[in-house]
PDB file of N, CA and C in Angstrom:
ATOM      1  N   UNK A   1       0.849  -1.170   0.000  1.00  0.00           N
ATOM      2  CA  UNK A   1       0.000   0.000   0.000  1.00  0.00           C
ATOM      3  C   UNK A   1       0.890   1.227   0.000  1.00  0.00           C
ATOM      4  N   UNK A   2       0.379   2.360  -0.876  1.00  0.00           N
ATOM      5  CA  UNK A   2       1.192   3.469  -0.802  1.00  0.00           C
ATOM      6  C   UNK A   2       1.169   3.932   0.565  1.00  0.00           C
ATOM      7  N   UNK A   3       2.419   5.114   0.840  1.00  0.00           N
ATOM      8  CA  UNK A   3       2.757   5.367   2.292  1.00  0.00           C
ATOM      9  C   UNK A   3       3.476   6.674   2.078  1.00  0.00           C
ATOM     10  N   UNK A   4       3.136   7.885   2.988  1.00  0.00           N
ATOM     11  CA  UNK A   4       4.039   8.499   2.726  1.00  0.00           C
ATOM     12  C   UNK A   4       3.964   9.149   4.401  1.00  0.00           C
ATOM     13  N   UNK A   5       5.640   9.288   4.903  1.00  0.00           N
ATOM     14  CA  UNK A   5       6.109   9.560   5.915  1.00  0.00           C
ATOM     15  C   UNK A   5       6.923  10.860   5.925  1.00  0.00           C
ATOM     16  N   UNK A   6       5.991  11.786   7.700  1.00  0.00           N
ATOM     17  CA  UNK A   6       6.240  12.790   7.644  1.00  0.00           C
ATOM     18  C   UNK A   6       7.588  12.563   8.904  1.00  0.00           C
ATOM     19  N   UNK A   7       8.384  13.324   8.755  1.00  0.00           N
ATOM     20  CA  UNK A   7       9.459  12.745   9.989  1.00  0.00           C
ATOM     21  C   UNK A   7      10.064  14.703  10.455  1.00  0.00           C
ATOM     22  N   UNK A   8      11.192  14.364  11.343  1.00  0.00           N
ATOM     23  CA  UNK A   8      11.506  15.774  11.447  1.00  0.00           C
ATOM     24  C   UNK A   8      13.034  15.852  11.224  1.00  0.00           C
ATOM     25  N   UNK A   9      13.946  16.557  10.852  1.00  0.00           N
ATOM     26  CA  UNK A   9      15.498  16.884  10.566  1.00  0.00           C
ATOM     27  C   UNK A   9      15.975  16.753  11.888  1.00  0.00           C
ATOM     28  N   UNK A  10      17.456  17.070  12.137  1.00  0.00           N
ATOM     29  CA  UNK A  10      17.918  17.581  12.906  1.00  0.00           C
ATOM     30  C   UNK A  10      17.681  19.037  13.185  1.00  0.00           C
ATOM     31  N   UNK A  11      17.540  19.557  12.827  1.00  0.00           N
ATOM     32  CA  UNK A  11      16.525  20.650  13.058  1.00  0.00           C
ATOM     33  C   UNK A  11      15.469  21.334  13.506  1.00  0.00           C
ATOM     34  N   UNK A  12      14.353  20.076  13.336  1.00  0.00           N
ATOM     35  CA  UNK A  12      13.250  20.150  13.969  1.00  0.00           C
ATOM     36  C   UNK A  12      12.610  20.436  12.831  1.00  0.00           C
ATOM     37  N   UNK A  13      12.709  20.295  11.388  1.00  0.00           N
ATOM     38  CA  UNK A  13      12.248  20.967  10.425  1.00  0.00           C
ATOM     39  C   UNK A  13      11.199  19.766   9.568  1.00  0.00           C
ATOM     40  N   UNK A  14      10.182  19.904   9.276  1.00  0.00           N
ATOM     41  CA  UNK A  14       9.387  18.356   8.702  1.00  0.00           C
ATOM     42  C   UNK A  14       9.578  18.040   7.493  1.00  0.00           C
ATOM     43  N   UNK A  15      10.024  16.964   6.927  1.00  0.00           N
ATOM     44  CA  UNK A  15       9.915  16.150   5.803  1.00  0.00           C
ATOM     45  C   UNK A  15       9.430  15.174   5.320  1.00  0.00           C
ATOM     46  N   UNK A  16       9.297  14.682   4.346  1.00  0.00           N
ATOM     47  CA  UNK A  16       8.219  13.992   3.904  1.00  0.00           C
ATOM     48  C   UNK A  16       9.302  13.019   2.972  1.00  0.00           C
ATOM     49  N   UNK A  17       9.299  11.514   2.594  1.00  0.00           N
ATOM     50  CA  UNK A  17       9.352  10.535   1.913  1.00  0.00           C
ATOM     51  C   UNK A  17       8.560   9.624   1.559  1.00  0.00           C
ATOM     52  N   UNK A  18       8.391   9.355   0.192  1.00  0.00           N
ATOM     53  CA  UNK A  18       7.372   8.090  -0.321  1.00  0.00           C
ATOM     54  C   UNK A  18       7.888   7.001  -0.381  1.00  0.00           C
ATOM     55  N   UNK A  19       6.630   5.998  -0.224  1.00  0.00           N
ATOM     56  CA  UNK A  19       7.385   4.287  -0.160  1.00  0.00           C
ATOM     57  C   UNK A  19       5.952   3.961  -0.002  1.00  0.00           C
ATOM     58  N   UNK A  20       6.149   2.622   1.036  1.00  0.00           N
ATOM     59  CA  UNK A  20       4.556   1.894   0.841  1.00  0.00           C
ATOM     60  C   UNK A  20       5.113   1.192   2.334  1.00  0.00           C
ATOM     61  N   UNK A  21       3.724   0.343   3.044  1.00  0.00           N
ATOM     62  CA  UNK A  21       3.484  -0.246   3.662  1.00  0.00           C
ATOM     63  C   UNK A  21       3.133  -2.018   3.243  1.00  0.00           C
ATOM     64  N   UNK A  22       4.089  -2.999   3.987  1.00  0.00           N
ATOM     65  CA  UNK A  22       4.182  -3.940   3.578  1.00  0.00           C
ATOM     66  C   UNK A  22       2.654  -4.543   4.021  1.00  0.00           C
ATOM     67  N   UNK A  23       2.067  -5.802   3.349  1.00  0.00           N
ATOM     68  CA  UNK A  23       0.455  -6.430   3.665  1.00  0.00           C
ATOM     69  C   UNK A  23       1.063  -7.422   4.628  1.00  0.00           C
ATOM     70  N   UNK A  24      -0.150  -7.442   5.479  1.00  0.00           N
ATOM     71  CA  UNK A  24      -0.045  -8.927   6.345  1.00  0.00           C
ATOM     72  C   UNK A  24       1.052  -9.067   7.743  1.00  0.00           C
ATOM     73  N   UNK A  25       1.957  -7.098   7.848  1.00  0.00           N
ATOM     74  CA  UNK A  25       2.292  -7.157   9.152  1.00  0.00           C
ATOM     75  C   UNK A  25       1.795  -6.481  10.416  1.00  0.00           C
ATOM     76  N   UNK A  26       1.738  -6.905  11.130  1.00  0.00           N
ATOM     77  CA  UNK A  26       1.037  -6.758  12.282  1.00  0.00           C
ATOM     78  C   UNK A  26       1.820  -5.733  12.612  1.00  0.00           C
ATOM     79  N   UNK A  27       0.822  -4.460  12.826  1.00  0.00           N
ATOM     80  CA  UNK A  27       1.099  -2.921  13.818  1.00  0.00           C
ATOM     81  C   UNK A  27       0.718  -2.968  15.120  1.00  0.00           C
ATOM     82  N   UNK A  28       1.048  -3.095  16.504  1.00  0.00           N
ATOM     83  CA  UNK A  28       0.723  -3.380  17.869  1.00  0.00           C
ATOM     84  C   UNK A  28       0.403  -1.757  17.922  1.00  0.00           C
ATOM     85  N   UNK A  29      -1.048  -1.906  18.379  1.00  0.00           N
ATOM     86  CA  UNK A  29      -1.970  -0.651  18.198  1.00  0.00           C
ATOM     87  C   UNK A  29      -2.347  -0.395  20.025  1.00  0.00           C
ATOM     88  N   UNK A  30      -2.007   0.757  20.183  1.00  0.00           N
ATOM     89  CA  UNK A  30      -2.532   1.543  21.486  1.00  0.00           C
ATOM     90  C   UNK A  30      -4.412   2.133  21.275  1.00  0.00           C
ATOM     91  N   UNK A  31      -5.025   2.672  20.515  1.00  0.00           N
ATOM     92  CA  UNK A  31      -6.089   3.087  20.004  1.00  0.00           C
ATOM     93  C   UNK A  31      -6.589   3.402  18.306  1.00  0.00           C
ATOM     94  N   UNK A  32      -7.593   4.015  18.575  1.00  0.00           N
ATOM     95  CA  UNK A  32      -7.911   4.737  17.383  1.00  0.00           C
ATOM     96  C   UNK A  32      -8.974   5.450  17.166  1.00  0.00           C
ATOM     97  N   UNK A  33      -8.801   6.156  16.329  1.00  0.00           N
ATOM     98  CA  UNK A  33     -10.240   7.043  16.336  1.00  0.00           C
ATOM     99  C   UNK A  33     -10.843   7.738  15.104  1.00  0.00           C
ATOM    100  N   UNK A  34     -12.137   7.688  14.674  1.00  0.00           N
ATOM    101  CA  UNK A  34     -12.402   8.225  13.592  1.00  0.00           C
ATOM    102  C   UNK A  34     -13.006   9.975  13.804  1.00  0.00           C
ATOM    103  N   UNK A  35     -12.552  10.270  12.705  1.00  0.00           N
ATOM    104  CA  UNK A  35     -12.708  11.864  12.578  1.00  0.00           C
ATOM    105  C   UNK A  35     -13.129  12.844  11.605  1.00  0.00           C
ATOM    106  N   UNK A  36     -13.926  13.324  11.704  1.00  0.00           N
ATOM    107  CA  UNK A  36     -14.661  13.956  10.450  1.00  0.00           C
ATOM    108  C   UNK A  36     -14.965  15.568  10.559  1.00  0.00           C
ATOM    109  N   UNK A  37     -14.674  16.038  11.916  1.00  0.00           N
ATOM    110  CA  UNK A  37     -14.332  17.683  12.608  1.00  0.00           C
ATOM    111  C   UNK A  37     -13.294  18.104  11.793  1.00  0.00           C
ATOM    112  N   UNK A  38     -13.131  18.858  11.464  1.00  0.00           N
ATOM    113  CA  UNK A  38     -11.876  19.784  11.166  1.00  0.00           C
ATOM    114  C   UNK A  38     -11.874  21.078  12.380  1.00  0.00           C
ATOM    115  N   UNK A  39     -11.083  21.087  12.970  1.00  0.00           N
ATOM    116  CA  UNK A  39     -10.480  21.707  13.831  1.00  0.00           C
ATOM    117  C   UNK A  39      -9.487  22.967  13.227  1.00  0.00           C
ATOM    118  N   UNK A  40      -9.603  23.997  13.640  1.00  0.00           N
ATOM    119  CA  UNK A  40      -9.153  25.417  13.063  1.00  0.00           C
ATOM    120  C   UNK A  40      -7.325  25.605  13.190  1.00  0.00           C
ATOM    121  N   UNK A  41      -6.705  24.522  13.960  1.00  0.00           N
ATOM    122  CA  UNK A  41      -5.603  24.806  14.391  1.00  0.00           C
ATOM    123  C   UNK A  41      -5.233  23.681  13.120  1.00  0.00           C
ATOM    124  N   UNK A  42      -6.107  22.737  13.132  1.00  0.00           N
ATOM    125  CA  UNK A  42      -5.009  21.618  12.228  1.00  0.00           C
ATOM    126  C   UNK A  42      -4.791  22.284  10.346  1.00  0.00           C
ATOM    127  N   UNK A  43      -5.247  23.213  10.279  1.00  0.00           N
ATOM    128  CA  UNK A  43      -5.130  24.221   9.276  1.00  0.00           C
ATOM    129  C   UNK A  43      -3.967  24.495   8.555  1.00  0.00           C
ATOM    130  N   UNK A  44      -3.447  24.990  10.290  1.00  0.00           N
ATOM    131  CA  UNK A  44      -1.886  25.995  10.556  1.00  0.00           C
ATOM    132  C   UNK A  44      -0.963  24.990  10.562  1.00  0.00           C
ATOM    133  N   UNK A  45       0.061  25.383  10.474  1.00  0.00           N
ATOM    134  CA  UNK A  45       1.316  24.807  10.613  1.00  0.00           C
ATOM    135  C   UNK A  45       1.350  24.533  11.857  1.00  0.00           C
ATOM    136  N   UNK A  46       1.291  22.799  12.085  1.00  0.00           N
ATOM    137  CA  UNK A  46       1.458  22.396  13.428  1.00  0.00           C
ATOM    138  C   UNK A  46       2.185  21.103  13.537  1.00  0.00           C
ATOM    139  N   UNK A  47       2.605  20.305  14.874  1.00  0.00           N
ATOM    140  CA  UNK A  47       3.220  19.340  14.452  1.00  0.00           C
ATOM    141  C   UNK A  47       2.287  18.053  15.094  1.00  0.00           C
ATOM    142  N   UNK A  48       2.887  16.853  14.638  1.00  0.00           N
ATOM    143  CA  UNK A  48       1.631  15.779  14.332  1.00  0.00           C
ATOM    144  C   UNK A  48       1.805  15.788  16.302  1.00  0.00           C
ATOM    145  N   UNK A  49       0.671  15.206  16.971  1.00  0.00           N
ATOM    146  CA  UNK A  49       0.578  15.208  18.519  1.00  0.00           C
ATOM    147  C   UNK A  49       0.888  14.083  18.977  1.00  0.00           C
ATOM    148  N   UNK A  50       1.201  12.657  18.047  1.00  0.00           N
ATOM    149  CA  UNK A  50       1.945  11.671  18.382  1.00  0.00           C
ATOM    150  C   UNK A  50       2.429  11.370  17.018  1.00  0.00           C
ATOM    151  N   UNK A  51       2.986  10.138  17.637  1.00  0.00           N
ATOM    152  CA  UNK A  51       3.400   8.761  16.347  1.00  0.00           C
ATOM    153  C   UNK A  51       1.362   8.493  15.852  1.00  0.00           C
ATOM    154  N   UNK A  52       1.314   8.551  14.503  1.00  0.00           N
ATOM    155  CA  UNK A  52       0.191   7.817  14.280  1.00  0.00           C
ATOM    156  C   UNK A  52      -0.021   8.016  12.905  1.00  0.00           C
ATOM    157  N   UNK A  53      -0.611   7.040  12.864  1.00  0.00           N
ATOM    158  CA  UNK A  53      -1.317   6.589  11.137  1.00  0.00           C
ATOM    159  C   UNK A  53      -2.340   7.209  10.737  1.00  0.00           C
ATOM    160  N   UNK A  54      -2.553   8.150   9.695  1.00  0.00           N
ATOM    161  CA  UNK A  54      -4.207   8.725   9.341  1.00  0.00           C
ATOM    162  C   UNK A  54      -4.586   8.048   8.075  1.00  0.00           C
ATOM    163  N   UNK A  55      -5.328   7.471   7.919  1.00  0.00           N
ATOM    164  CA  UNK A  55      -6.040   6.388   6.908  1.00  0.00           C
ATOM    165  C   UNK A  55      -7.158   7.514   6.285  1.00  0.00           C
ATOM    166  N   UNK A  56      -6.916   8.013   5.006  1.00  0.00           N
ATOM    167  CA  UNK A  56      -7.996   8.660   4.583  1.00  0.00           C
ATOM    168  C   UNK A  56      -9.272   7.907   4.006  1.00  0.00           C
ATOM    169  N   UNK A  57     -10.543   8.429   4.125  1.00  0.00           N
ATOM    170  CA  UNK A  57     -11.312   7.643   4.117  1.00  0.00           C
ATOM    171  C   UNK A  57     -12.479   8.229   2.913  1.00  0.00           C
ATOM    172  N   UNK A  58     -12.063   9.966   2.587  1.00  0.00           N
ATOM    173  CA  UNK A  58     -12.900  10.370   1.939  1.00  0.00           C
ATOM    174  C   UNK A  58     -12.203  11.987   2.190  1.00  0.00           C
ATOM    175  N   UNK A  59     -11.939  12.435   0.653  1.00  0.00           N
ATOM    176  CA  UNK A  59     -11.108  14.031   0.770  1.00  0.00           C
ATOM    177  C   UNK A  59      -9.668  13.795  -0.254  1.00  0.00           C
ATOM    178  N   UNK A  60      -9.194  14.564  -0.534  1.00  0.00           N
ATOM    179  CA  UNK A  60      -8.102  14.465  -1.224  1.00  0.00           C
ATOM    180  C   UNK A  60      -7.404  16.051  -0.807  1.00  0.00           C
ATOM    181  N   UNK A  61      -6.317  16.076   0.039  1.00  0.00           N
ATOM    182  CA  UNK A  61      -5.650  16.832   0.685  1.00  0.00           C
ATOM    183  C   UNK A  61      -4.054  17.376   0.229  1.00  0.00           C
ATOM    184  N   UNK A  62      -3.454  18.900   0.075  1.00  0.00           N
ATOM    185  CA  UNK A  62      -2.245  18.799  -0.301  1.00  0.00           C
ATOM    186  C   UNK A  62      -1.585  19.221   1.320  1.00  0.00           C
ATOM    187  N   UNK A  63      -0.576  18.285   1.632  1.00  0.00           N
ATOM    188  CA  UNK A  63       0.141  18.812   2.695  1.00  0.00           C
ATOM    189  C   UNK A  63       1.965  19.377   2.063  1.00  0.00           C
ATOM    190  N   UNK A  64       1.785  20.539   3.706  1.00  0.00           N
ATOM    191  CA  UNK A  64       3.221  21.068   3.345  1.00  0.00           C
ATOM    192  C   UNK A  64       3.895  20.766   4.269  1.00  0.00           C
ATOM    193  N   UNK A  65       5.201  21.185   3.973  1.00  0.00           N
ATOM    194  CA  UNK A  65       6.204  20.394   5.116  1.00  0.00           C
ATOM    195  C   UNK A  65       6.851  22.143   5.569  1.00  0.00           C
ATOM    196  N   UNK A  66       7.490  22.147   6.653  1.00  0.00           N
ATOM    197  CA  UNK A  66       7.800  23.710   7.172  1.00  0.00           C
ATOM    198  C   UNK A  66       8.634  24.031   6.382  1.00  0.00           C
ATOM    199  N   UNK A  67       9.547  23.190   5.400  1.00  0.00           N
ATOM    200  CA  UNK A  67      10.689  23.959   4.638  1.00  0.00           C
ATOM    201  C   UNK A  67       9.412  23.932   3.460  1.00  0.00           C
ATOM    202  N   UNK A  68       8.286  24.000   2.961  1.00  0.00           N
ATOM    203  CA  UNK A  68       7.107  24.293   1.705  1.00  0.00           C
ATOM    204  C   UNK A  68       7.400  22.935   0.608  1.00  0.00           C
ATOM    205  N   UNK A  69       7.730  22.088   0.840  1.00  0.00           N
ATOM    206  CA  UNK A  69       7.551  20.992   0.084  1.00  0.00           C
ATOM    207  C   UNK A  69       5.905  20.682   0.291  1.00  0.00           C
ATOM    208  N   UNK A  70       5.328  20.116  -0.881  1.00  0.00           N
ATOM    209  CA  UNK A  70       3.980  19.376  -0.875  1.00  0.00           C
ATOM    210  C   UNK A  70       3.932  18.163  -1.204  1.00  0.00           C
ATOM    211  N   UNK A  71       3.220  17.581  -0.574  1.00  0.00           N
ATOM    212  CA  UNK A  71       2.463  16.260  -1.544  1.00  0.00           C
ATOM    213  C   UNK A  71       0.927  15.876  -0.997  1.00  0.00           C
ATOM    214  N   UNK A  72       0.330  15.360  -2.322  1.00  0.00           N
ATOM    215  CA  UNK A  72      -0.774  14.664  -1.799  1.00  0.00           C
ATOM    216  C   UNK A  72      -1.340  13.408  -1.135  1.00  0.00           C
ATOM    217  N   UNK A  73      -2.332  13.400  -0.612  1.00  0.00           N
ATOM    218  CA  UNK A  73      -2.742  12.781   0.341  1.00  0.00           C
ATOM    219  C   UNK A  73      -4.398  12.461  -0.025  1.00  0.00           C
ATOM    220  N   UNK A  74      -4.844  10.977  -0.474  1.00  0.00           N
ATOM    221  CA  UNK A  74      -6.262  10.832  -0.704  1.00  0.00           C
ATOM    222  C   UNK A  74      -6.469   8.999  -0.385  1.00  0.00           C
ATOM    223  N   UNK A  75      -7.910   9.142  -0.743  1.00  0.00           N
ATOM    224  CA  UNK A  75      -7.826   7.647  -0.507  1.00  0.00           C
ATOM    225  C   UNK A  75      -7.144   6.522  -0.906  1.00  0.00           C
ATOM    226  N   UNK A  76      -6.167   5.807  -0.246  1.00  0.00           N
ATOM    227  CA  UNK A  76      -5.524   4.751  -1.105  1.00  0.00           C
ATOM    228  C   UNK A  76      -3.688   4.912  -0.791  1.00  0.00           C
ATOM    229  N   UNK A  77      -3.747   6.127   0.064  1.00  0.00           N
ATOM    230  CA  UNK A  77      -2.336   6.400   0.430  1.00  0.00           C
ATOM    231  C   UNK A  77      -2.101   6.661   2.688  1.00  0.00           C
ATOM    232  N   UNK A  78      -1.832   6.053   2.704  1.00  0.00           N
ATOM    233  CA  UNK A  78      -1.284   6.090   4.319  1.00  0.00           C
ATOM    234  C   UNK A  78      -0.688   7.091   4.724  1.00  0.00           C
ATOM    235  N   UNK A  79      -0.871   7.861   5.564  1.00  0.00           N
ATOM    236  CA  UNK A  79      -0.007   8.941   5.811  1.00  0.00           C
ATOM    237  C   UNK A  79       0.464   8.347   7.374  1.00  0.00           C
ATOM    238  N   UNK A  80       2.020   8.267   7.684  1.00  0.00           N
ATOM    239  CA  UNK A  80       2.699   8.023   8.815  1.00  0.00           C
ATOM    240  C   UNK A  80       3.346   9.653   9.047  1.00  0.00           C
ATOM    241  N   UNK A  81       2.637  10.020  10.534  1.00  0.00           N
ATOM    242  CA  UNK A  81       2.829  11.133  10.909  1.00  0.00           C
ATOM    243  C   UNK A  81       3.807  11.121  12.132  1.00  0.00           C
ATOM    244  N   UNK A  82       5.267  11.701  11.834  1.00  0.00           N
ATOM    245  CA  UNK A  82       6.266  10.968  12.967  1.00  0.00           C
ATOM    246  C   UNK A  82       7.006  12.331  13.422  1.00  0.00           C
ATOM    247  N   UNK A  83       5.898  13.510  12.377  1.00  0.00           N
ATOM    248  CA  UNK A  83       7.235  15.053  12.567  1.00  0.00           C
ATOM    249  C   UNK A  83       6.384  15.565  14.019  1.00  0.00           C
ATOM    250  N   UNK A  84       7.039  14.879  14.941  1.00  0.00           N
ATOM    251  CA  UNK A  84       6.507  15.170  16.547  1.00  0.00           C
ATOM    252  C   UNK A  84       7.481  16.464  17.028  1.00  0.00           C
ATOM    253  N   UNK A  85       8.052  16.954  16.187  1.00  0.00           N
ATOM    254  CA  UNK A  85       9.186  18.391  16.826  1.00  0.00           C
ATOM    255  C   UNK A  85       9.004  19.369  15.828  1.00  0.00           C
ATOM    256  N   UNK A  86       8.804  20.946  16.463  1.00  0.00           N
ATOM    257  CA  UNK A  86       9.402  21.822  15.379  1.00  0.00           C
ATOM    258  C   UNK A  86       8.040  22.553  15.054  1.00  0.00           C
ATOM    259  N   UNK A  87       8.392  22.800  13.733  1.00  0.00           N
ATOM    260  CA  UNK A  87       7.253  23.639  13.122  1.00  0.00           C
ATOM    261  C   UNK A  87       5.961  22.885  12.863  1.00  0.00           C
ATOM    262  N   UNK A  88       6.336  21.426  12.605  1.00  0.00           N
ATOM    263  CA  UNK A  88       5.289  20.902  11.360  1.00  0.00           C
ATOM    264  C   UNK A  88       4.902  20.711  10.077  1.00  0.00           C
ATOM    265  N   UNK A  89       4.082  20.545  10.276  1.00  0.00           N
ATOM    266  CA  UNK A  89       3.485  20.676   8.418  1.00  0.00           C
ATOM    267  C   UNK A  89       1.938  21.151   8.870  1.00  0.00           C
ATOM    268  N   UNK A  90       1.309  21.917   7.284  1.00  0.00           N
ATOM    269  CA  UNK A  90       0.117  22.226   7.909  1.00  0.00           C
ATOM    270  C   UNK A  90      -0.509  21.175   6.018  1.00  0.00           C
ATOM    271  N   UNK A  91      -2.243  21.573   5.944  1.00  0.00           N
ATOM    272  CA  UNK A  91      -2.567  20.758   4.671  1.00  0.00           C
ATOM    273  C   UNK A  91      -4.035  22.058   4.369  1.00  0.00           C
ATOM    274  N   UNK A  92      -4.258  21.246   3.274  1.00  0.00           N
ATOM    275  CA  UNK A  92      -6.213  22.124   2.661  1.00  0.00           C
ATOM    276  C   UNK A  92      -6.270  21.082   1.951  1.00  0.00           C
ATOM    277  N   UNK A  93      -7.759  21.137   2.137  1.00  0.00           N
ATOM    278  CA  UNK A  93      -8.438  19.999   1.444  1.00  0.00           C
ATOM    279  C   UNK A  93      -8.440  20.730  -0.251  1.00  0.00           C
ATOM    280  N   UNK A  94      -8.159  20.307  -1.291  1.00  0.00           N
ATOM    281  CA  UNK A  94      -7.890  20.399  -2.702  1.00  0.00           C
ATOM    282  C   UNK A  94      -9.214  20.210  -3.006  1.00  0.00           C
ATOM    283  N   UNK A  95      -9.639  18.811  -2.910  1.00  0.00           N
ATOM    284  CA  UNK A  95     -11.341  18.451  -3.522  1.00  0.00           C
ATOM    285  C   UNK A  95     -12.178  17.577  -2.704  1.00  0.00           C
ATOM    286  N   UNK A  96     -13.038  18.617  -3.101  1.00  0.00           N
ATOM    287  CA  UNK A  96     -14.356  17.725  -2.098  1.00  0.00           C
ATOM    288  C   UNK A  96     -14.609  18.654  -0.444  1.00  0.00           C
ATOM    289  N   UNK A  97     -15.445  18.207   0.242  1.00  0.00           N
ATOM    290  CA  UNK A  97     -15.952  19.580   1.281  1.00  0.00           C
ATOM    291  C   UNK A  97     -15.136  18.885   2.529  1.00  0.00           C
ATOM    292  N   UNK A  98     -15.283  17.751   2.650  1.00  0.00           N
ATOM    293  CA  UNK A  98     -14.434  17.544   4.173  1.00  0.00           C
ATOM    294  C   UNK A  98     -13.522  16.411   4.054  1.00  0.00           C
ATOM    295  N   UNK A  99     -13.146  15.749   5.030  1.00  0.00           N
ATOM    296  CA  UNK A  99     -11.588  15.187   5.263  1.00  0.00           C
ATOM    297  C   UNK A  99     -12.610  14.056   6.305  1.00  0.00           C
ATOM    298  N   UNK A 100     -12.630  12.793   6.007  1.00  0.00           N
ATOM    299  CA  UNK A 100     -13.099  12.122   6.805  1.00  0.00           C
ATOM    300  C   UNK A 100     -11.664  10.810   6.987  1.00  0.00           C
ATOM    301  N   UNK A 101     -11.915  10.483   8.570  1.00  0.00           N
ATOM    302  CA  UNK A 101      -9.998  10.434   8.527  1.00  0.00           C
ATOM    303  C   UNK A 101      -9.917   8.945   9.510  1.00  0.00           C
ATOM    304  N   UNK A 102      -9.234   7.972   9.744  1.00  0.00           N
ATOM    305  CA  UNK A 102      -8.937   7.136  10.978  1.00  0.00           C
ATOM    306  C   UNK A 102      -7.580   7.204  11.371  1.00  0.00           C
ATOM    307  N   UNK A 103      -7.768   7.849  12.677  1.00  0.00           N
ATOM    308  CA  UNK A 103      -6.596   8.081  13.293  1.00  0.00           C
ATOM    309  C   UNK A 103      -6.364   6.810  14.138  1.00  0.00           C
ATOM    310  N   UNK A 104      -4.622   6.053  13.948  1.00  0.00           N
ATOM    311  CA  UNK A 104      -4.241   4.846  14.373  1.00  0.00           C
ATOM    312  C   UNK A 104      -3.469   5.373  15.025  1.00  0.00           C
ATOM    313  N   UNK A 105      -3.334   4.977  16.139  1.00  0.00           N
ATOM    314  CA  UNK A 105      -1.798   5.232  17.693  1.00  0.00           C
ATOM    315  C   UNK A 105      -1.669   4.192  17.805  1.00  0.00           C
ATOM    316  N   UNK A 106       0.166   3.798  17.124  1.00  0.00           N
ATOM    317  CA  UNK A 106       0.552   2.265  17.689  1.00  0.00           C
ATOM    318  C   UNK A 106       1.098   2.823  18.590  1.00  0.00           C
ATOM    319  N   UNK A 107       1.765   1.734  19.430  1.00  0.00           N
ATOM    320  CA  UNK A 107       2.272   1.486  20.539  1.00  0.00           C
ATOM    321  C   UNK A 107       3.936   2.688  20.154  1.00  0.00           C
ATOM    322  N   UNK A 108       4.372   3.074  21.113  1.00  0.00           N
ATOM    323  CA  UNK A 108       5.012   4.236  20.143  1.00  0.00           C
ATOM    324  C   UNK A 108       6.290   3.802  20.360  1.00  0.00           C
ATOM    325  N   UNK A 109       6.710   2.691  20.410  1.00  0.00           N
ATOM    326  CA  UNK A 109       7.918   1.832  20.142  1.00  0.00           C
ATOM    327  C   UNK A 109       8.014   0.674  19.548  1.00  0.00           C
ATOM    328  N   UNK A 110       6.840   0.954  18.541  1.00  0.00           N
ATOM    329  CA  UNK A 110       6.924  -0.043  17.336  1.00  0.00           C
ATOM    330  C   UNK A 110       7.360   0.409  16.601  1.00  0.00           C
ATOM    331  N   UNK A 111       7.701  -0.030  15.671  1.00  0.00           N
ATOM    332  CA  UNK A 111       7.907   0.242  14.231  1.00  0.00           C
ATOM    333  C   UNK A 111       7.410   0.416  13.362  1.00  0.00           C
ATOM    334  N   UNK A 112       7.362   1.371  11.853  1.00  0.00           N
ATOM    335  CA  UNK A 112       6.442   1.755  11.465  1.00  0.00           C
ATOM    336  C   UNK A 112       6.347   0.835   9.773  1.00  0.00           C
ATOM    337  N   UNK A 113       7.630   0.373  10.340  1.00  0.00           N
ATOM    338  CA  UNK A 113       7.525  -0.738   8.826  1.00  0.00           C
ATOM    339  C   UNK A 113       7.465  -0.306   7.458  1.00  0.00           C
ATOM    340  N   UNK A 114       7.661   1.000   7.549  1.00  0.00           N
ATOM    341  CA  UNK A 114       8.019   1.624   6.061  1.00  0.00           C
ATOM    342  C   UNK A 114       8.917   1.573   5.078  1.00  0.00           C
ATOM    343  N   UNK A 115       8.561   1.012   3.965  1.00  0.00           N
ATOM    344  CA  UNK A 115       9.280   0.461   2.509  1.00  0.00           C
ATOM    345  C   UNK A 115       9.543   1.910   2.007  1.00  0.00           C
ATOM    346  N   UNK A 116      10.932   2.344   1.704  1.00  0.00           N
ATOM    347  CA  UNK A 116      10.976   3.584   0.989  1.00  0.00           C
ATOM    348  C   UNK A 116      11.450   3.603  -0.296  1.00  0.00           C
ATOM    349  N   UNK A 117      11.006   3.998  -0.928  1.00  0.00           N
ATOM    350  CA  UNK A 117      10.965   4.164  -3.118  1.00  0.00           C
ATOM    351  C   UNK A 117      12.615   4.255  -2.873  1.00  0.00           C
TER     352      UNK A 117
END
């Protein structure tokens, strides 16, 4: 499955790499939660509030990274959100009216098992 991972520099600065998520390995999961609010802060340039997986479910989104790199984000692509320092990244929904989302919290000393291009 496509995957794309937000991480942070030495810096504290967020970046982004594509790859994919391997089938059939087990993620040791703390919670989860589904979400369909958009919240006024997640707008802005902020940074992700843990380790966690957002599974889009409906929306097609461009995110930026604090140095202004973009990429997209829609159904069919994993977003691993790991830039826990710094500025962040902020996103806008491109098409369609809302962002309907499943937020995954593994255990935050797992691994995230990411295949990179």
């Amino acid at each position: 499955m496509k995957a794309i991972r937000l991480l942070n520099d030495d810096l504290g600065n967020s970046y982004f790499e594509k790859g994919t998520l391997p089938e059939y390995h087990k993620i040791e999961v703390e919670y989860f939660n589904i979400q369909t609010k958009i919240e006024a802060y997640q707008q802005h340039q902020h940074k992700a509030p843990r380790y966690q997986f957002v599974v889009t479910l409906k929306g097609k989104l461009e995110f930026s990274t604090s140095e202004g790199k973009t990429f997209i984000i829609e159904p069919g692509i994993i977003l691993i959100a790991k830039d826990t320092e710094g500025e962040g990244h902020s996103w806008k929904i491109i098409e369609g009216d809302n962002w309907e989302r499943i937020y995954i919290v593994p255990t935050q000393n797992d691994l995230d098992h990411f295949i990179l291009d």
